[in-house]
N, C-alpha and C. Protein backbone atom coordinates (compact mmCIF):
# COMPACT_ATOMS: atom_id res chain seq x y z
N UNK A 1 -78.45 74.83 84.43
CA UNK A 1 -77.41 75.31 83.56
C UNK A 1 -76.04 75.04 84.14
N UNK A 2 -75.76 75.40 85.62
CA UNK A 2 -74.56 74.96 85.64
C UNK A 2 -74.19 73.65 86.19
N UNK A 3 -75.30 72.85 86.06
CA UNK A 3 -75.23 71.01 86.31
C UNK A 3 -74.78 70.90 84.71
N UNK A 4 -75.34 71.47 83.86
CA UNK A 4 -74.81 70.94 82.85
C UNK A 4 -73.48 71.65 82.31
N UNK A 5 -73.13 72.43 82.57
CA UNK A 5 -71.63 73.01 82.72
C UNK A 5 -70.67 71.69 83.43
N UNK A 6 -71.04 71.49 84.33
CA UNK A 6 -70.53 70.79 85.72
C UNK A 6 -70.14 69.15 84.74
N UNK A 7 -71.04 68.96 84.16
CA UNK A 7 -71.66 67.50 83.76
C UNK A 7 -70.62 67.49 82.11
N UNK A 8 -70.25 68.71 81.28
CA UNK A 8 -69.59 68.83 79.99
C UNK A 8 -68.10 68.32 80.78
N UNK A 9 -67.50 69.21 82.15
CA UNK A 9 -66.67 69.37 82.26
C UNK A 9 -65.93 68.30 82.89
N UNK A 10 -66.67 67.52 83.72
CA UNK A 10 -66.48 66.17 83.90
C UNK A 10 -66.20 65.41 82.90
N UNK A 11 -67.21 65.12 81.51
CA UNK A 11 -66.76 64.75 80.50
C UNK A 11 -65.36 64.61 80.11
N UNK A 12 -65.28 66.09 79.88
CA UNK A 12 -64.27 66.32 79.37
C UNK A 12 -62.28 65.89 80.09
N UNK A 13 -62.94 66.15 81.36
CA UNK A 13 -62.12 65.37 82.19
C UNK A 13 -61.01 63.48 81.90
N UNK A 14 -62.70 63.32 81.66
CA UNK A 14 -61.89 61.56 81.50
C UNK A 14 -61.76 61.35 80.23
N UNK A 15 -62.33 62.28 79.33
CA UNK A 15 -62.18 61.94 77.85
C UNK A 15 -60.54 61.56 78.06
N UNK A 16 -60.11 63.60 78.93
CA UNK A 16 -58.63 63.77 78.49
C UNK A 16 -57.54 62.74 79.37
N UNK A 17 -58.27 62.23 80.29
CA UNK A 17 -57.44 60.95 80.98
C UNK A 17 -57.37 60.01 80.33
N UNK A 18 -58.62 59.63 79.31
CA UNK A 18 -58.32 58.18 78.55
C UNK A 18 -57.59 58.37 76.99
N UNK A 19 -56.90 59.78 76.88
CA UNK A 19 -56.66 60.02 76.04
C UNK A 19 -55.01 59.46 75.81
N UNK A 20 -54.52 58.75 74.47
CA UNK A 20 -52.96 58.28 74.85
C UNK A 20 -52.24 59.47 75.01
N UNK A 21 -51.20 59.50 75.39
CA UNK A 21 -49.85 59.86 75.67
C UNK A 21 -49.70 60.26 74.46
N UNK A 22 -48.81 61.96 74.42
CA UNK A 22 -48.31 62.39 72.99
C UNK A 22 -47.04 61.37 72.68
N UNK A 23 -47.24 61.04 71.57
CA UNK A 23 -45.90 59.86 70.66
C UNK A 23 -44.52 61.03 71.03
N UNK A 24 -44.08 60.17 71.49
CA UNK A 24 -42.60 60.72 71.40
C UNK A 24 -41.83 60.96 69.87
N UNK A 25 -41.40 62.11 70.12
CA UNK A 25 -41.16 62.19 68.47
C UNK A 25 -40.04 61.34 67.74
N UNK A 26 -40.37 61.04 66.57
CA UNK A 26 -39.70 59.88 65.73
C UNK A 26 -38.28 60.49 65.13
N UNK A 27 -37.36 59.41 65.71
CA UNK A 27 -36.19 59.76 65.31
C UNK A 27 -35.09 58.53 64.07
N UNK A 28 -34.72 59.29 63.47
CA UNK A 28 -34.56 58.51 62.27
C UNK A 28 -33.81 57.00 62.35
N UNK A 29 -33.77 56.02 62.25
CA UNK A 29 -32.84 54.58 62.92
C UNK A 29 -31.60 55.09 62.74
N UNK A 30 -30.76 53.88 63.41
CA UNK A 30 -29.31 54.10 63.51
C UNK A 30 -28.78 53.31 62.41
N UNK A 31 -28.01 54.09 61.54
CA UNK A 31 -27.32 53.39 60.43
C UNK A 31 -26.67 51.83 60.42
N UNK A 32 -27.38 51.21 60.01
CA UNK A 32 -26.83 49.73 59.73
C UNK A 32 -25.19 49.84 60.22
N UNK A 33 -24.64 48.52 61.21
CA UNK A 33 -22.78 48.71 61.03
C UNK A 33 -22.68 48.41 59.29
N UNK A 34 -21.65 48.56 58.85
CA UNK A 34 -21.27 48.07 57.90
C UNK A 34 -20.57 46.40 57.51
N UNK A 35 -21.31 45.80 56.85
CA UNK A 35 -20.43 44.02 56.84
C UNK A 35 -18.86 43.98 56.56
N UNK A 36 -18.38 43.53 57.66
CA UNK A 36 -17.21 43.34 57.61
C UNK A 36 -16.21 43.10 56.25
N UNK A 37 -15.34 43.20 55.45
CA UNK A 37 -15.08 43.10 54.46
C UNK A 37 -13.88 41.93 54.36
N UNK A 38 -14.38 40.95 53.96
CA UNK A 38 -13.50 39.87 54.06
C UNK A 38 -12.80 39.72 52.42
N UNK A 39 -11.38 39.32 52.75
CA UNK A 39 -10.50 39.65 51.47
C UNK A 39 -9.97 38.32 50.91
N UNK A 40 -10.45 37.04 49.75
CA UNK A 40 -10.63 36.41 49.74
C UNK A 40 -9.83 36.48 48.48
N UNK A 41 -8.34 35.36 49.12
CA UNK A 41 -7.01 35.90 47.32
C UNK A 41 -7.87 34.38 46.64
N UNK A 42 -7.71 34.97 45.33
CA UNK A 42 -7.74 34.28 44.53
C UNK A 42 -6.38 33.40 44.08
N UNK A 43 -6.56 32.60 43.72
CA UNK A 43 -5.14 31.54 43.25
C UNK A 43 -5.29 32.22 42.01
N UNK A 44 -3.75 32.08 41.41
CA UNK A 44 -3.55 32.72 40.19
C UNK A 44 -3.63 31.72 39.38
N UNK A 45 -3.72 32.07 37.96
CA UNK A 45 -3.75 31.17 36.68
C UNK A 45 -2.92 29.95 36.88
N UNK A 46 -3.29 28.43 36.48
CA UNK A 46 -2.24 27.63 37.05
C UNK A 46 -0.86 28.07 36.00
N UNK A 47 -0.69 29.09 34.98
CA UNK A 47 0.57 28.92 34.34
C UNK A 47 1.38 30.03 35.16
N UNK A 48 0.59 30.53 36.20
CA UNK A 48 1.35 31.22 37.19
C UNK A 48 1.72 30.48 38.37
N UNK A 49 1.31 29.76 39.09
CA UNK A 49 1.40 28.86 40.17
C UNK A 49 3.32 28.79 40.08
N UNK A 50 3.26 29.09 41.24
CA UNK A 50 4.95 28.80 41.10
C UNK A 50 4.97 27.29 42.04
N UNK A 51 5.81 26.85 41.30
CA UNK A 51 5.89 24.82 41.12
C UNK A 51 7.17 24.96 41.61
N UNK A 52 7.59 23.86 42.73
CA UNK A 52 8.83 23.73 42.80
C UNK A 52 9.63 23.20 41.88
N UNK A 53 11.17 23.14 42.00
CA UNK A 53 11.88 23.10 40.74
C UNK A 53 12.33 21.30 40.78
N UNK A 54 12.22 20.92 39.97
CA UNK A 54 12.51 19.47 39.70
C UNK A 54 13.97 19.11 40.73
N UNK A 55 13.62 18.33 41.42
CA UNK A 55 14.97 17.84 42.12
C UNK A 55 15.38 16.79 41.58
N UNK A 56 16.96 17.23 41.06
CA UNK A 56 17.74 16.16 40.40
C UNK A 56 18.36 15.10 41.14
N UNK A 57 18.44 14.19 40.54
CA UNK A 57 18.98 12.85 41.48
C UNK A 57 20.23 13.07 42.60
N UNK A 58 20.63 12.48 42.86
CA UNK A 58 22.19 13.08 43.91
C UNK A 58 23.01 12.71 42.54
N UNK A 59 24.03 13.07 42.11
CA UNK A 59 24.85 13.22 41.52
C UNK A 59 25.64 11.71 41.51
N UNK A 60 25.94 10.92 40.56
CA UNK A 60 26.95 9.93 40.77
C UNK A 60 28.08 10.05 41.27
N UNK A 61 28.91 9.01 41.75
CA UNK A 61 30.35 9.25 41.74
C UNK A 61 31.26 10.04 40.66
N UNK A 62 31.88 10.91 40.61
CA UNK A 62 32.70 11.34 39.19
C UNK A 62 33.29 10.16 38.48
N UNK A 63 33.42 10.06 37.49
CA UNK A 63 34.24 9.68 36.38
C UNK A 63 35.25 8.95 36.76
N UNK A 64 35.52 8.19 36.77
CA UNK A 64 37.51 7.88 37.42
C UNK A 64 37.67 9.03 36.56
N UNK A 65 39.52 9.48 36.46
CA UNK A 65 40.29 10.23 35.76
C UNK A 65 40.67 9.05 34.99
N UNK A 66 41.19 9.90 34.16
CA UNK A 66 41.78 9.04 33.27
C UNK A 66 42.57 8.29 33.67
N UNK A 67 42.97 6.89 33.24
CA UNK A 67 43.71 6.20 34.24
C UNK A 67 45.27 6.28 33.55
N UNK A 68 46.38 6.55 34.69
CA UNK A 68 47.51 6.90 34.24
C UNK A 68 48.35 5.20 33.77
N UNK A 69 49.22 5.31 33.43
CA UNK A 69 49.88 3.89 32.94
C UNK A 69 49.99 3.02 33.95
N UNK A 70 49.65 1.78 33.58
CA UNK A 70 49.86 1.02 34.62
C UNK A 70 51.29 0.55 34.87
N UNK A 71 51.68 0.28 36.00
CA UNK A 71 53.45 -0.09 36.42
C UNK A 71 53.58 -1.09 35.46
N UNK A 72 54.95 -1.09 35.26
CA UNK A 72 54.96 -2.51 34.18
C UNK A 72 54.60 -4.06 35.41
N UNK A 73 54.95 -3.93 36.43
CA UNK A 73 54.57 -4.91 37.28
C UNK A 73 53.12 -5.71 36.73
N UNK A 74 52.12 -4.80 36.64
CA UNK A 74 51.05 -4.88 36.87
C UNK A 74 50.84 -5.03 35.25
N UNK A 75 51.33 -4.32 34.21
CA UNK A 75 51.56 -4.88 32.78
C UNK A 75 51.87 -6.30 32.69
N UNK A 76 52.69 -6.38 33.40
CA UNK A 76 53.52 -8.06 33.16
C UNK A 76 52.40 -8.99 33.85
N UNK A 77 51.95 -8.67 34.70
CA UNK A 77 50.58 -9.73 35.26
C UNK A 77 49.73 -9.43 34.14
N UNK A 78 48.97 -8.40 33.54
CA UNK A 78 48.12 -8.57 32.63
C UNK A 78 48.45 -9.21 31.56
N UNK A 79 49.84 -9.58 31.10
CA UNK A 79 50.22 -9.64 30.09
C UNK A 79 50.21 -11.73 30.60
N UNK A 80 50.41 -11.84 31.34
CA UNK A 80 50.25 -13.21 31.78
C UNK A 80 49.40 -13.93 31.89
N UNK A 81 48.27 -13.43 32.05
CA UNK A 81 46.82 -13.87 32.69
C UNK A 81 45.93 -13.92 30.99
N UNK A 82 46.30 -12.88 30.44
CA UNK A 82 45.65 -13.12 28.84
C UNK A 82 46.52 -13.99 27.81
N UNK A 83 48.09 -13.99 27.99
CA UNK A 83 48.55 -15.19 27.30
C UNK A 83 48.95 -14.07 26.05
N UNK A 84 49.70 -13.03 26.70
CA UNK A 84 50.30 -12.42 25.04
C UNK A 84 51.77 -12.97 25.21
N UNK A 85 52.03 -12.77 23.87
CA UNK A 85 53.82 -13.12 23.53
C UNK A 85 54.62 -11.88 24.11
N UNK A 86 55.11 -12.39 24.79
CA UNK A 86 56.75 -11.16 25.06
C UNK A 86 57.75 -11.52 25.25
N UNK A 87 58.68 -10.70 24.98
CA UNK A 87 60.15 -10.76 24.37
C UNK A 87 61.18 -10.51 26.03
N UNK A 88 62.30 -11.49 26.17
CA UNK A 88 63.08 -10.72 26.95
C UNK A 88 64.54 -11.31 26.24
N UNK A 89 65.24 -9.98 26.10
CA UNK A 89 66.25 -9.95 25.85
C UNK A 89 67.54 -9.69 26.95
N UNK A 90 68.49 -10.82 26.87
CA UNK A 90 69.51 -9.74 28.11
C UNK A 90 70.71 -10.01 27.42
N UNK A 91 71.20 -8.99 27.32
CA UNK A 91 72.47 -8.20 27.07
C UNK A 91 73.73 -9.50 27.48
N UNK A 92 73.90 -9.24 28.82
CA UNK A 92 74.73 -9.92 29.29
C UNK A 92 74.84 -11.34 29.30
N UNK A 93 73.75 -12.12 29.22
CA UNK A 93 73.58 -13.26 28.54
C UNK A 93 73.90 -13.47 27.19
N UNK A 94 73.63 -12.61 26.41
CA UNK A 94 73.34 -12.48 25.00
C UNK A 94 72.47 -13.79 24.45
N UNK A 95 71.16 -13.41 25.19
CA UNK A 95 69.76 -14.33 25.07
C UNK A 95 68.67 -13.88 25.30
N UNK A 96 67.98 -14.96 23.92
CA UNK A 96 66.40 -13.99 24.24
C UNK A 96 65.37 -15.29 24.78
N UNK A 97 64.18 -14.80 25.54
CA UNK A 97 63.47 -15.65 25.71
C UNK A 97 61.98 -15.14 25.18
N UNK A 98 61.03 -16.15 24.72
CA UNK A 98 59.87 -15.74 24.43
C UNK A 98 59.16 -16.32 25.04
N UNK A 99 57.74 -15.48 26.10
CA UNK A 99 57.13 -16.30 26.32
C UNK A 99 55.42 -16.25 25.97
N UNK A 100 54.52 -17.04 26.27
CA UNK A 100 53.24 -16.61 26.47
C UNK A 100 52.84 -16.78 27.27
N UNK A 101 51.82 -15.35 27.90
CA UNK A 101 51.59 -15.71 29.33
C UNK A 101 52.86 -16.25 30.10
N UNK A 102 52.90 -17.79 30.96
CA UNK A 102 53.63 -17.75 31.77
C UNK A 102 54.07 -19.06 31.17
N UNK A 103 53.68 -19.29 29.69
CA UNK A 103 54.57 -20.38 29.08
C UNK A 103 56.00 -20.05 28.50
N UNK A 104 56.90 -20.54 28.72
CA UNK A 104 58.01 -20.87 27.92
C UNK A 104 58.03 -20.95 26.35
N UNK A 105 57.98 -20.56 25.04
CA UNK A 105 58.06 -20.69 23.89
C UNK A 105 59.07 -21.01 23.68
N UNK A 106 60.26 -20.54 23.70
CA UNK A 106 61.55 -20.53 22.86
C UNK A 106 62.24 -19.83 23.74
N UNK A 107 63.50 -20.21 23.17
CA UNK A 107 64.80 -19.51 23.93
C UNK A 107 65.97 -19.24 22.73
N UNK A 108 66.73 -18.78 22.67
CA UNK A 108 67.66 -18.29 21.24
C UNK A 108 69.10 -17.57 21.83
N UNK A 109 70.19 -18.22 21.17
CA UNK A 109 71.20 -16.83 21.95
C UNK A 109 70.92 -15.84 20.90
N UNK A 110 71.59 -14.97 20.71
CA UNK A 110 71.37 -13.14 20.00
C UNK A 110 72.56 -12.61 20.19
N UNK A 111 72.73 -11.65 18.96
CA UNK A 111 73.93 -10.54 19.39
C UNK A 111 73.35 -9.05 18.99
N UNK A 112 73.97 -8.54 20.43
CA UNK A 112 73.27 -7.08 20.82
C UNK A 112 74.81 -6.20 19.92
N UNK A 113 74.16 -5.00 20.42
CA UNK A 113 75.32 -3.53 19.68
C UNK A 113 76.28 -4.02 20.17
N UNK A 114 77.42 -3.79 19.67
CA UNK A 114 79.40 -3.79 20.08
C UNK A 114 79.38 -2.47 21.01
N UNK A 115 80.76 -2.35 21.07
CA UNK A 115 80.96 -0.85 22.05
C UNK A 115 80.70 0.04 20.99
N UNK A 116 80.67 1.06 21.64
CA UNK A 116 79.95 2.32 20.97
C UNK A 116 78.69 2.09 20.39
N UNK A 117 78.10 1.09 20.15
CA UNK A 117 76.72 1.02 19.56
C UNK A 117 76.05 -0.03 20.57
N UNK A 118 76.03 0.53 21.55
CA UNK A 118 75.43 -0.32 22.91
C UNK A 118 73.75 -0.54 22.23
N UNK A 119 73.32 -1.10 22.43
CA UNK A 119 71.36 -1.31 22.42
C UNK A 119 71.24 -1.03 23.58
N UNK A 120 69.91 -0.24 23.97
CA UNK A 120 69.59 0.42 24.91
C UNK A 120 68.71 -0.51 25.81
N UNK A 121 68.74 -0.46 26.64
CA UNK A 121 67.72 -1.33 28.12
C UNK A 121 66.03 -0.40 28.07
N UNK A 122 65.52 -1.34 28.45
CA UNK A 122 64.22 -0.85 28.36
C UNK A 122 62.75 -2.09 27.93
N UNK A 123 61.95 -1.34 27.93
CA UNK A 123 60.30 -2.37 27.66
C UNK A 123 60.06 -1.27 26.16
N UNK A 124 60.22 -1.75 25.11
CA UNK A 124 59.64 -1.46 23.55
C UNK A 124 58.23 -2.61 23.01
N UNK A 125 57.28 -1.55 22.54
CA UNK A 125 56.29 -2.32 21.59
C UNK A 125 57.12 -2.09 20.35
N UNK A 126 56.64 -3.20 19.53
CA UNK A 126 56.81 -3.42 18.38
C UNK A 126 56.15 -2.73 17.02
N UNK A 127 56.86 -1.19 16.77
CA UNK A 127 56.25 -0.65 16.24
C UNK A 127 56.17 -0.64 14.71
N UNK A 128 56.88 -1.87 13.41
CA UNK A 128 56.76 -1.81 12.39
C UNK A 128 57.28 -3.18 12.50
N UNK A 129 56.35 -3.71 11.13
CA UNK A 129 57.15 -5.42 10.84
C UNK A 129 57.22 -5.39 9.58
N UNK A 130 58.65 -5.55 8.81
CA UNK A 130 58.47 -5.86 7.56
C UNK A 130 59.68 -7.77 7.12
N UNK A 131 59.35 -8.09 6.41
CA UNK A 131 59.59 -9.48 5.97
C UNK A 131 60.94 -8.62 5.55
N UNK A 132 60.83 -8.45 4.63
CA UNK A 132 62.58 -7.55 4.01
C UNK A 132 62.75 -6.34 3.99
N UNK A 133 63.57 -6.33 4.66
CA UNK A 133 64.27 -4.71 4.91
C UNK A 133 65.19 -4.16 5.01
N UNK A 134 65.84 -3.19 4.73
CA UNK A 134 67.62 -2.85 4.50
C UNK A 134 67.61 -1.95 5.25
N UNK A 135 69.13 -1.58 5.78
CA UNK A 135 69.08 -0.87 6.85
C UNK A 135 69.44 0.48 6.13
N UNK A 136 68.47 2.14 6.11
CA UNK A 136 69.01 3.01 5.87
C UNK A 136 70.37 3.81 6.15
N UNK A 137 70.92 3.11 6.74
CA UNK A 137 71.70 4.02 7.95
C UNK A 137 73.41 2.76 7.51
N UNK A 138 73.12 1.82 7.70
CA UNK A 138 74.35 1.05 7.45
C UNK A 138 74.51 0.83 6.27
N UNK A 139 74.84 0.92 4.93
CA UNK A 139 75.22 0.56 3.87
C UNK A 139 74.44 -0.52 3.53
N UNK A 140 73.17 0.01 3.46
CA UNK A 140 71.64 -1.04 2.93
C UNK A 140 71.83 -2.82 3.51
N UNK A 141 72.52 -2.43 4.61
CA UNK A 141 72.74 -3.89 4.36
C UNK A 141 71.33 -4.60 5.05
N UNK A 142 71.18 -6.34 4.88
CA UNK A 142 69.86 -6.79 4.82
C UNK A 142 69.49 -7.15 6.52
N UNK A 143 68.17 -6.99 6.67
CA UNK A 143 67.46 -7.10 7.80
C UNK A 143 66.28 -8.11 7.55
N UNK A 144 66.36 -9.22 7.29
CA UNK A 144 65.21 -9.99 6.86
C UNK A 144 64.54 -10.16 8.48
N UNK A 145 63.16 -9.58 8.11
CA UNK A 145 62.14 -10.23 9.37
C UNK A 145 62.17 -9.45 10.25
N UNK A 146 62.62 -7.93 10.17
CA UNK A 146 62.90 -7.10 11.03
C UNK A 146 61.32 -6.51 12.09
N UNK A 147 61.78 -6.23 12.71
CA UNK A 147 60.41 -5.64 13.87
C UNK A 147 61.32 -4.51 14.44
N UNK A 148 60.79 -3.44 14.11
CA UNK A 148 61.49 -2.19 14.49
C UNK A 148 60.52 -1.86 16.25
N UNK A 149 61.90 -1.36 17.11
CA UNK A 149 61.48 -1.09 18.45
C UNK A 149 61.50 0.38 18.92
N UNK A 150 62.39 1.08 18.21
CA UNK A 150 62.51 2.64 17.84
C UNK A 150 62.38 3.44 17.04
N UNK A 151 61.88 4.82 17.27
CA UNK A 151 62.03 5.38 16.04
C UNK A 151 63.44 5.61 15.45
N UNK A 152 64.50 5.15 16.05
CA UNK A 152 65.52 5.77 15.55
C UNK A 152 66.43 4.23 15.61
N UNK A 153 65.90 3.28 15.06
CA UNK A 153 66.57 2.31 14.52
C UNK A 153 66.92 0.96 15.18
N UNK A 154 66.49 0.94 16.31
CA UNK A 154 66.77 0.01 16.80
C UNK A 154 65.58 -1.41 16.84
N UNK A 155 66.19 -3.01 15.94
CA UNK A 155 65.18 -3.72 15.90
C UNK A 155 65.58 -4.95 16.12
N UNK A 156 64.78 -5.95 15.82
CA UNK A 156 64.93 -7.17 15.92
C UNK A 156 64.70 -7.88 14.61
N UNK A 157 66.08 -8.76 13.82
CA UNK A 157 66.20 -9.10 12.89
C UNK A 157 66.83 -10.28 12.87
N UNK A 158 67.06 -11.29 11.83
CA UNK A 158 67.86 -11.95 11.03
C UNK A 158 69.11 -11.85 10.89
N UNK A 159 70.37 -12.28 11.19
CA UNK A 159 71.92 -11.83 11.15
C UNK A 159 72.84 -12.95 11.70
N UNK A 160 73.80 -12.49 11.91
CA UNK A 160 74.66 -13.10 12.24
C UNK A 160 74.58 -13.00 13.47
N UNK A 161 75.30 -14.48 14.02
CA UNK A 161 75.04 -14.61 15.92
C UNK A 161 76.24 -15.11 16.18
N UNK A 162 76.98 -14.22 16.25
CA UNK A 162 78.95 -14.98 16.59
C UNK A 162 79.23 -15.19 18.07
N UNK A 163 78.36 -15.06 19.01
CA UNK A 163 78.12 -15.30 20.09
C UNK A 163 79.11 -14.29 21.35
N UNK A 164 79.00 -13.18 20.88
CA UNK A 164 79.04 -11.98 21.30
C UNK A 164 78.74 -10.92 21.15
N UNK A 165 78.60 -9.48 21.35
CA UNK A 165 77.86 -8.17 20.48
C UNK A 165 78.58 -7.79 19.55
N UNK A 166 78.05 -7.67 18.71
CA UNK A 166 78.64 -7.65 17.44
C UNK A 166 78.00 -6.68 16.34
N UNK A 167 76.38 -6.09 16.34
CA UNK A 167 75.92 -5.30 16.01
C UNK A 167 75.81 -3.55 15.75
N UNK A 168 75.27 -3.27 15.06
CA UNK A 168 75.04 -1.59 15.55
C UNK A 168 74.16 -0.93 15.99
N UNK A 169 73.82 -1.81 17.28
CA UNK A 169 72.21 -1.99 18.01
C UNK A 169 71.28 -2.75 18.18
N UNK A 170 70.95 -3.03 17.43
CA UNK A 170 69.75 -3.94 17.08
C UNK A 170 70.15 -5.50 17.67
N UNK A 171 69.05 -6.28 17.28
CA UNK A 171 68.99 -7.54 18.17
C UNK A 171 69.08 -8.51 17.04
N UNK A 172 70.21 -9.19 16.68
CA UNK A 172 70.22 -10.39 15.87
C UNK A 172 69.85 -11.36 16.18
N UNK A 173 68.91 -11.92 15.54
CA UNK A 173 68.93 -13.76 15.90
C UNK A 173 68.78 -13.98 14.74
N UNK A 174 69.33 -15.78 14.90
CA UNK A 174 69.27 -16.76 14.10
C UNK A 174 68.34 -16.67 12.74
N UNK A 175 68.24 -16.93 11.93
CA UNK A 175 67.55 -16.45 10.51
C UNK A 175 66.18 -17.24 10.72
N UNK A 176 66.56 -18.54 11.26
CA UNK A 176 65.38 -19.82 11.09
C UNK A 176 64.51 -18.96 12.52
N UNK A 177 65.09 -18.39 13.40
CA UNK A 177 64.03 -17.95 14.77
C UNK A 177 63.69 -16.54 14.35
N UNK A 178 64.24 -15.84 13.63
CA UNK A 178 63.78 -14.50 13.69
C UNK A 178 62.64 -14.56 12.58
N UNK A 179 62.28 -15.69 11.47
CA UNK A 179 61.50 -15.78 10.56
C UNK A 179 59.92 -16.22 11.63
N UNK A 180 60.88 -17.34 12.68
CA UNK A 180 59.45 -18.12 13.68
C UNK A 180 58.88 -17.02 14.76
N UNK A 181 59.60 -15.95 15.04
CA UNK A 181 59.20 -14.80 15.91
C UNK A 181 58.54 -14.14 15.41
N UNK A 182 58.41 -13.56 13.56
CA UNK A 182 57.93 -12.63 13.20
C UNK A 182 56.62 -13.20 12.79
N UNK A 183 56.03 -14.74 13.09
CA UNK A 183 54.79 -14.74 12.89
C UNK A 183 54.32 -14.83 14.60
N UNK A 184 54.81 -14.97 15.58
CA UNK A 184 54.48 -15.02 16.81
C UNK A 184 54.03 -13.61 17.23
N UNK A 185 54.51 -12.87 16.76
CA UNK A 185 54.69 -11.09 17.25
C UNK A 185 53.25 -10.76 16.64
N UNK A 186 52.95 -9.01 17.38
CA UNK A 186 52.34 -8.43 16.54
C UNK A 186 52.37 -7.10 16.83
N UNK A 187 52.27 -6.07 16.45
CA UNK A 187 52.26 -4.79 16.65
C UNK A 187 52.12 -4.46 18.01
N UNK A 188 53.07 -3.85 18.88
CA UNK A 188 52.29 -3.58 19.99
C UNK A 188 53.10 -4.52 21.48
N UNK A 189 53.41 -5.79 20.55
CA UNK A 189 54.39 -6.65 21.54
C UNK A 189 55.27 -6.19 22.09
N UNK A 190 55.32 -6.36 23.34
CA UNK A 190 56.42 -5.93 24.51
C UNK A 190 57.47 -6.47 24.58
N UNK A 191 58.49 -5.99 23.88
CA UNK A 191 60.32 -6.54 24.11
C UNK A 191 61.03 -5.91 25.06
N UNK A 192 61.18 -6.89 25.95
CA UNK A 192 62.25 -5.67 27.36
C UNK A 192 63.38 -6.44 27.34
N UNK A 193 64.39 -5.62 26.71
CA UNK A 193 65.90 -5.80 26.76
C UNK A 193 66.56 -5.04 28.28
N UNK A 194 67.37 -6.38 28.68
CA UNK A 194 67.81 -5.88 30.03
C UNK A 194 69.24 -5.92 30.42
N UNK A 195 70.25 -5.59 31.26
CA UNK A 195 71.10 -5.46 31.32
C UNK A 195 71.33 -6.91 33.12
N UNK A 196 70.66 -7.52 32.86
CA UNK A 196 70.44 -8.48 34.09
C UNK A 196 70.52 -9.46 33.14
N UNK A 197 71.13 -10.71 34.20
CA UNK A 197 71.61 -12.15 33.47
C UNK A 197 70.64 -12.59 34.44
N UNK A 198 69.46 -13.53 33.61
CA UNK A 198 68.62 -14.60 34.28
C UNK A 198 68.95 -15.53 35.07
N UNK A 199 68.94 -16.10 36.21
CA UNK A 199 69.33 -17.23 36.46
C UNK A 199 68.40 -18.38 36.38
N UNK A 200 67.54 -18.40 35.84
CA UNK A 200 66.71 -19.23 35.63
C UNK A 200 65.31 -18.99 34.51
N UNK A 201 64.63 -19.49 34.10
CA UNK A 201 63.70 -19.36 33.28
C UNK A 201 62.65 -18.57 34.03
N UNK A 202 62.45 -19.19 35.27
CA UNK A 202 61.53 -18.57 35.99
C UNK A 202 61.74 -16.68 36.48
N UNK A 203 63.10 -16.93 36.73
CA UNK A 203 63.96 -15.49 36.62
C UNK A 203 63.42 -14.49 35.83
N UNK A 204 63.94 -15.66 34.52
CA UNK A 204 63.53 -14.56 33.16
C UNK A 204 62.13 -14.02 33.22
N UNK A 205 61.40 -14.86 33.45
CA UNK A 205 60.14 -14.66 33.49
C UNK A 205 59.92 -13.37 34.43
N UNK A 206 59.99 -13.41 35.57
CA UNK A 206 60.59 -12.15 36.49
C UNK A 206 60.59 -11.09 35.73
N UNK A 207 61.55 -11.50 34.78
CA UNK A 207 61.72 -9.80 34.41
C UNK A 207 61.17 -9.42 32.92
N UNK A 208 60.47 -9.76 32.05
CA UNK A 208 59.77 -9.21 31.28
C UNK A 208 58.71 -8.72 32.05
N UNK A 209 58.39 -7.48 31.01
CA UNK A 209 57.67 -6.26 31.26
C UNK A 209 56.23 -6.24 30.44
């Protein structure tokens, strides 16, 4: 009886040696980290897209200004180089010359204003042409072929040429040259009456304007 006491308890012995290990008790996992949160912009609508702004060309040079009158110097060369008719009148000569460009046309004596009705010095276009015309101002008397240089009366006409001033301003010539001038002319023609005596053609030339 107590061999077999002896013999259970032995048993029981290695049962409890080959028996596993109590499980350690179960503890719940460790919460996942969380995935990083990546922030990913969207491009906006392309009618939002901001576009750079059109770059305009560089800008040209400005405009010239308007260009102011040219010197008569520089008139009288243009007026040479294209071949217009112009008038020079001088006083003190009491002669006119016409030329074109830098040709010679004609030459004419003339009679300018008397005292008190001096004709004035200066470069005039030719601002009215009529074949017959009377003078308002002097007792209608006749102006055939006249080319008015002022508004206030002063022109180039048809008259008498007594070969001194003799007028009441205005520029007389010869009837047969003031008829051959008024188809040479045209609106706009440059007459420069001067108070300088030419000494030469080339002179004259000099001094139209």
């Amino acid at each position: 009886m107590k061999r077999l006491a002896l013999l259970c308890a032995s048993i029981g012995l290695v049962l409890g040696s080959a028996a596993p290990p109590p499980a350690a008790p179960r503890t719940a996992p460790a919460p996942a980290a969380p995935a990083p949160i990546v922030l990913i912009a969207q491009a906006p609508p392309e009618a939002e897209i901001a576009r750079p702004a059109p770059v305009s060309p560089p800008a040209s040079e400005p405009a010239a200004a308007a260009r102011a009158p040219e010197p008569a110097t520089a008139a009288a060369d243009r007026a040479r180089r294209s071949g217009s008719v112009r008038v020079l009148v001088s006083i003190p000569a009491q002669r006119a010359w016409v030329f074109r460009g830098s040709e010679l046309l004609a030459t004419t004596p003339v009679s300018t204003g008397k005292r008190g009705h001096e004709t004035p010095t200066g470069t005039f276009p030719i601002l009215q042409k009529r074949v017959e015309h009377y003078s308002n101002r002097y007792d209608n008397a006749p102006m055939p072929y006249m080319q008015r240089l002022t508004h206030y009366g002063i022109a180039l006409h048809g008259g008498g040429v007594p070969g001194y001033p003799a007028s009441h301003g205005c520029i007389r010539l010869p009837h047969s040259f003031a008829r051959r001038l008024y188809h040479l002319t045209d609106f706009g023609t440059r007459v420069t009456i001067t108070s300088a005596r030419p000494r030469s053609t080339r002179h004259a030339l000099a001094l139209v304007r």
